[in-house]
C-alpha atoms as a PDB file:
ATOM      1  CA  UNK A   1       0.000   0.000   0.000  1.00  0.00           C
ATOM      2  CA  UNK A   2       1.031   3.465  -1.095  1.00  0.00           C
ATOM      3  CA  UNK A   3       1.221   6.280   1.851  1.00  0.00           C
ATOM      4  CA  UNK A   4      -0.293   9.636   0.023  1.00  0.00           C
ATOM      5  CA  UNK A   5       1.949  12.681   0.189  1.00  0.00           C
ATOM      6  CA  UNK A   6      -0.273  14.304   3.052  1.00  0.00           C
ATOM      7  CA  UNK A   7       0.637  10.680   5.062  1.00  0.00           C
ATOM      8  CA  UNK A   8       4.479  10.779   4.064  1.00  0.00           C
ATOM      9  CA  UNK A   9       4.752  14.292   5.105  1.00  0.00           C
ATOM     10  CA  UNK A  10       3.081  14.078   8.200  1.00  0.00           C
ATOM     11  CA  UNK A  11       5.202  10.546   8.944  1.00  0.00           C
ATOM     12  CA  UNK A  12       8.573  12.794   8.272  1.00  0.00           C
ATOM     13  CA  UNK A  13       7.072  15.526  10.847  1.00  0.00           C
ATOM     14  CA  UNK A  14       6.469  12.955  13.613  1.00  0.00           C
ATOM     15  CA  UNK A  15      10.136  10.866  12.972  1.00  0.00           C
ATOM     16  CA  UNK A  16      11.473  14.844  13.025  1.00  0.00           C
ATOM     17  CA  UNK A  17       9.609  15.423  16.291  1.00  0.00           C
ATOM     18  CA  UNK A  18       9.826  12.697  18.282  1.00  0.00           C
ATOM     19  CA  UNK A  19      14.525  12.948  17.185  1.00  0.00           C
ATOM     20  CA  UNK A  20      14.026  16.474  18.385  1.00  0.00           C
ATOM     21  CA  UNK A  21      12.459  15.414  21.488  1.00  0.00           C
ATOM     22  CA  UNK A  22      15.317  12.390  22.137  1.00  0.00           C
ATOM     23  CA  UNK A  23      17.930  14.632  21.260  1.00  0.00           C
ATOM     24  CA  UNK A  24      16.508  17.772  24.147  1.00  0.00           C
ATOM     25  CA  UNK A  25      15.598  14.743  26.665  1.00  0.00           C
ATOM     26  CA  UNK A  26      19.860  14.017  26.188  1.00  0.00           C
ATOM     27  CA  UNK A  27      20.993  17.366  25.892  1.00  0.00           C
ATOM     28  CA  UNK A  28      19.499  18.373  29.297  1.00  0.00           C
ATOM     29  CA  UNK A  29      21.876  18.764  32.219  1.00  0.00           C
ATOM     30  CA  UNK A  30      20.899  15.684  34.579  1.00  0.00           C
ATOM     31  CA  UNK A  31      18.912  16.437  38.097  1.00  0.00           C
ATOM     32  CA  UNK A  32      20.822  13.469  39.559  1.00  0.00           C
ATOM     33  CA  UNK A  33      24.416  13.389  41.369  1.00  0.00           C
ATOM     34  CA  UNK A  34      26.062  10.278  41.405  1.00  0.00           C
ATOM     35  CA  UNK A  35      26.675   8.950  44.529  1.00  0.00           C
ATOM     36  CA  UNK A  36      29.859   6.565  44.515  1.00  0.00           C
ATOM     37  CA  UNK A  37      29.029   3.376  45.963  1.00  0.00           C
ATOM     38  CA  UNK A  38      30.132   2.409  49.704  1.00  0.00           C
ATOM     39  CA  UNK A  39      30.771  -0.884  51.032  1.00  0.00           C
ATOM     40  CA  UNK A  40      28.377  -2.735  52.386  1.00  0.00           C
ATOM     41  CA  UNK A  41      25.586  -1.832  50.168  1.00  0.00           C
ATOM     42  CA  UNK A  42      26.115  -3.873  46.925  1.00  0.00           C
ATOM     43  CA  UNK A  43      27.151  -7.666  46.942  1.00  0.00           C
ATOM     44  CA  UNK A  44      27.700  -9.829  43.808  1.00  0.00           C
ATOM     45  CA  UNK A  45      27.143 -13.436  45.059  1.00  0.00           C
ATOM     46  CA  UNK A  46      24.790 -15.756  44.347  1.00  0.00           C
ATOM     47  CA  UNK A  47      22.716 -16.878  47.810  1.00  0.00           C
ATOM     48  CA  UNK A  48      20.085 -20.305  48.037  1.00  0.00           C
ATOM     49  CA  UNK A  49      16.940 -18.043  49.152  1.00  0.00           C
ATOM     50  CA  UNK A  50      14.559 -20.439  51.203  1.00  0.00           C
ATOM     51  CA  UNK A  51      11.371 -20.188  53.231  1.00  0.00           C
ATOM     52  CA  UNK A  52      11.382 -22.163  56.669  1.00  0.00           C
ATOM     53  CA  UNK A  53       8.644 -22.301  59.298  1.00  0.00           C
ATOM     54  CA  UNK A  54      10.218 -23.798  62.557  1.00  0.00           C
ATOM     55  CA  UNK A  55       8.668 -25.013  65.568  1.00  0.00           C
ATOM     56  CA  UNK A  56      10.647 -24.215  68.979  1.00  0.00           C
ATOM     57  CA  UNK A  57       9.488 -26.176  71.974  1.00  0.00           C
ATOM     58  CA  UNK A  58      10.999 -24.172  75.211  1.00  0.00           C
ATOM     59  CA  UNK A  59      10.663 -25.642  78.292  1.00  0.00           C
ATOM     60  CA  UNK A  60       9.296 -23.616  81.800  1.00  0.00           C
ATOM     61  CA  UNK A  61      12.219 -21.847  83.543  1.00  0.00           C
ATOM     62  CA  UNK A  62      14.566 -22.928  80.320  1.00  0.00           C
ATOM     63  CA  UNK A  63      16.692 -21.019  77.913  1.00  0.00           C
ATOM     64  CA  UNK A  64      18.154 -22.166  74.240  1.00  0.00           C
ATOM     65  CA  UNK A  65      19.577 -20.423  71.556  1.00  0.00           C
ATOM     66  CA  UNK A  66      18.142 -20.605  67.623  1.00  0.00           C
ATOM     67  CA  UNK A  67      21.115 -19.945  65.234  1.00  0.00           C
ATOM     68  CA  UNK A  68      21.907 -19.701  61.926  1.00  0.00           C
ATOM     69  CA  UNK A  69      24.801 -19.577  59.472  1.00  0.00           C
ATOM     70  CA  UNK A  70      24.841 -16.378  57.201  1.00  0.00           C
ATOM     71  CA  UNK A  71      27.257 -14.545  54.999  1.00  0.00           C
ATOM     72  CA  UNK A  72      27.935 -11.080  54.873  1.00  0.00           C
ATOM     73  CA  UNK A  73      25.242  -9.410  52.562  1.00  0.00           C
ATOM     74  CA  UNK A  74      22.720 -11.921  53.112  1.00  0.00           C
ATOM     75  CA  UNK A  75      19.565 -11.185  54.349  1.00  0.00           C
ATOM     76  CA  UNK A  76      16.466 -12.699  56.045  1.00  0.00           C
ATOM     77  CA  UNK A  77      12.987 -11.503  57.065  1.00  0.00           C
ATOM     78  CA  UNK A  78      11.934 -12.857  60.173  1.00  0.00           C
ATOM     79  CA  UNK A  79       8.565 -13.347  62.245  1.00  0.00           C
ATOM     80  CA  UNK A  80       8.462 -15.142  65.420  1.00  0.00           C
ATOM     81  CA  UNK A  81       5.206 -15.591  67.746  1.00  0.00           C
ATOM     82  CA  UNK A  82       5.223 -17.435  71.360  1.00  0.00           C
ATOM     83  CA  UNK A  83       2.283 -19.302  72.169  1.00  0.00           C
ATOM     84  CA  UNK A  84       1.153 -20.199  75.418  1.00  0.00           C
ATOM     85  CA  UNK A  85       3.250 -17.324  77.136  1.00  0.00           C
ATOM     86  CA  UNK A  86       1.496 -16.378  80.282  1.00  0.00           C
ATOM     87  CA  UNK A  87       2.753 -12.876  79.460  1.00  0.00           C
ATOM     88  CA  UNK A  88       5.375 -11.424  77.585  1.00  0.00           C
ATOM     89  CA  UNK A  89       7.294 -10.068  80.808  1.00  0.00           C
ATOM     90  CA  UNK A  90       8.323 -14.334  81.096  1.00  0.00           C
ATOM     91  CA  UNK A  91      10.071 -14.334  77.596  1.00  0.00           C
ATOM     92  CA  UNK A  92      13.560 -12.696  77.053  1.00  0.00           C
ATOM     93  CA  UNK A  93      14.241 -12.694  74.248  1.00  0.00           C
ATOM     94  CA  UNK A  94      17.919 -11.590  72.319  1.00  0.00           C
ATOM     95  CA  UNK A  95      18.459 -11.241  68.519  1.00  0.00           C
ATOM     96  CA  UNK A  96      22.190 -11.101  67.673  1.00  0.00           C
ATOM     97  CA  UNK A  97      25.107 -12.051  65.554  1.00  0.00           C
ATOM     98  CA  UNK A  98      28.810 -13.134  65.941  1.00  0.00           C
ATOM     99  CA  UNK A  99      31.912 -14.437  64.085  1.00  0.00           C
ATOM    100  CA  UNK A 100      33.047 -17.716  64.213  1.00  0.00           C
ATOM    101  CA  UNK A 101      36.301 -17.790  65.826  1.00  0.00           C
ATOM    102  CA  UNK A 102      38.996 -20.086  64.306  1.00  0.00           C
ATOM    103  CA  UNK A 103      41.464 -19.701  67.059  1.00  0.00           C
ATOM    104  CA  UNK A 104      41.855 -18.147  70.462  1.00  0.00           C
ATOM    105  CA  UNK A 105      41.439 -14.753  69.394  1.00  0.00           C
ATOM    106  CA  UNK A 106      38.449 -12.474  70.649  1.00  0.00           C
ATOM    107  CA  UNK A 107      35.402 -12.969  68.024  1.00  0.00           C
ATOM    108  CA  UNK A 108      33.082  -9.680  67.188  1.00  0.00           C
ATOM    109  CA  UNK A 109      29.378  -9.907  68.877  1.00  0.00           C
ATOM    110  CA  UNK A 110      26.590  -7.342  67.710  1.00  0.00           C
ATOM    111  CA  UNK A 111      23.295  -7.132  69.666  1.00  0.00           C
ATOM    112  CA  UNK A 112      19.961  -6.155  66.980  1.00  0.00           C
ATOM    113  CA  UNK A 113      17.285  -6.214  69.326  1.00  0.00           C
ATOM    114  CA  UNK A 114      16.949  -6.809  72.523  1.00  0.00           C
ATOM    115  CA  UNK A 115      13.529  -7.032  74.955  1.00  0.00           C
ATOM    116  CA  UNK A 116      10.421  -9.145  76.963  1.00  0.00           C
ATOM    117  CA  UNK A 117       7.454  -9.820  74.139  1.00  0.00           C
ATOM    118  CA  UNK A 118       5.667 -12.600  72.851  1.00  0.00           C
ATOM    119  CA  UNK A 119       6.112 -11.807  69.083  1.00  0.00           C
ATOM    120  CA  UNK A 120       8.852  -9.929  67.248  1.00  0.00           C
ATOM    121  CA  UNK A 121       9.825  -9.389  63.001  1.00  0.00           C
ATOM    122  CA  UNK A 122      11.857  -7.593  61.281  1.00  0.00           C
ATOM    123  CA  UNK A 123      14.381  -8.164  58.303  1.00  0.00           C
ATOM    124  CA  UNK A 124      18.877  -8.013  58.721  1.00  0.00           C
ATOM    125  CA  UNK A 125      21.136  -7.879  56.062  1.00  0.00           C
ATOM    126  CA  UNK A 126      23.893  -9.916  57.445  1.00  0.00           C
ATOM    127  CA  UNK A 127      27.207  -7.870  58.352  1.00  0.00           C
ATOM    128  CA  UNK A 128      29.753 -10.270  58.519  1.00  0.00           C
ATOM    129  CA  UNK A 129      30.082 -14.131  57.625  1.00  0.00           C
ATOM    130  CA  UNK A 130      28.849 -15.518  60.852  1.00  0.00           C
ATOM    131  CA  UNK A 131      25.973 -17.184  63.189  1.00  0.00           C
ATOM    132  CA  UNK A 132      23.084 -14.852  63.524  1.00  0.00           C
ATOM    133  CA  UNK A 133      19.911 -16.019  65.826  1.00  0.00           C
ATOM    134  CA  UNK A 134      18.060 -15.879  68.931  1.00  0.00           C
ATOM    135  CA  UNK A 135      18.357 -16.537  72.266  1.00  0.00           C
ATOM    136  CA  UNK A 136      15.049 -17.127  74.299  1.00  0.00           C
ATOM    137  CA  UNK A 137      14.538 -17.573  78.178  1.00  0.00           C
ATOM    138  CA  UNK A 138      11.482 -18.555  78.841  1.00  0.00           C
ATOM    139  CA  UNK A 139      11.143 -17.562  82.583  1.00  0.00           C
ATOM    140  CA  UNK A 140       7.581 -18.554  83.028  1.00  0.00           C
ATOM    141  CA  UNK A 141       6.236 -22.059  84.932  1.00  0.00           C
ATOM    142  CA  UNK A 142       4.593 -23.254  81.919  1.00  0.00           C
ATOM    143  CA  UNK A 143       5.999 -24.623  78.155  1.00  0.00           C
ATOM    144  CA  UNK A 144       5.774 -22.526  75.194  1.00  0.00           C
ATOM    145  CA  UNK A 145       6.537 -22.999  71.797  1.00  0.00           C
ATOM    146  CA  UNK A 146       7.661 -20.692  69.547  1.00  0.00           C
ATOM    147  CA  UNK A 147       6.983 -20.213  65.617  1.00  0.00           C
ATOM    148  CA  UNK A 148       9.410 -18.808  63.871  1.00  0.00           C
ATOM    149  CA  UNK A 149       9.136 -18.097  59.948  1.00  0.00           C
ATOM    150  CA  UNK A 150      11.968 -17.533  58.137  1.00  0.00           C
ATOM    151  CA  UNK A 151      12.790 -16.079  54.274  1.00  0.00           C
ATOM    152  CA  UNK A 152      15.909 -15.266  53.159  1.00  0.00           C
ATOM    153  CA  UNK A 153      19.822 -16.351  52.224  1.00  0.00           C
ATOM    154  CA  UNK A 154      20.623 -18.744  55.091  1.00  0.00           C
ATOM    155  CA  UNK A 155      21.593 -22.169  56.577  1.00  0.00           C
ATOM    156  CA  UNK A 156      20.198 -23.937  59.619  1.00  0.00           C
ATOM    157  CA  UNK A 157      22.644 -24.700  62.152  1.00  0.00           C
ATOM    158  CA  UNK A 158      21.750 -28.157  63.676  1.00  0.00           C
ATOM    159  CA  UNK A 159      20.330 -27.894  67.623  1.00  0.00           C
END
């Protein structure tokens, strides 16, 4: 099919047009400064993401730690929920991380959160290779368990 001259000339004016508009869009001094990038923010590895929902049984007047092996840049989101806590006084609980130490040498601790609830969630990017969990004392007279869901670049640590 044969465009008309009315059709080819409007076709040139819109190619003409939308090159003008391409080459002001380039020619425009960018809004943006470019921010060199720090350590610690981007991390070229490739992770095993998983999904984990584990049951905790924690006995009255008992304390056990929940760990897990993690490399620096890896992250997890995190939900936990106590059930049959009298109240949420009875259940300390600790969310922190630490290097594995290879000789006698001090290793690095670093506390996230700290505090008496029943629930807690939140998400850590992983700041050095290392174990990273939870430590619960359950300081009531009764037996809890604890649900814990889990998403994220990880490995279970055997209990």
């Amino acid at each position: 099919m044969r465009l008309s001259k009315t059709n080819r000339i409007l076709r040139h004016l819109l190619l003409g047009l939308t090159a003008t508009a391409v080459i002001s869009c380039a020619a425009k001094p960018s809004d943006w400064i470019d921010v060199p990038l720090r350590n610690g923010v981007f991390y070229q590895q490739r992770f095993e993401f998983k999904s984990s929902v584990i049951e905790i049984p924690l006995g009255a007047q008992q304390d056990l730690e929940y760990m897990l092996n993690m490399k620096q840049g890896g992250s997890i989101s995190y939900a936990w929920q106590a059930n049959d806590l009298l109240a949420p006084e009875f259940l300390l609980s600790e969310f922190h991380g630490h290097t594995i130490r290879d000789s006698n040498a001090p290793g690095e601790v670093m506390f996230y959160k700290e505090g008496r609830n029943e629930s807690s969630e939140g998400y850590l990017v992983a700041p050095f290779d290392g174990i990273h969990g939870w430590y619960f004392s359950n300081e009531s007279t009764e037996d809890i368990n604890i649900t814990l869901n889990l998403s994220g670049f990880y490995s279970l640590i055997e209990q």
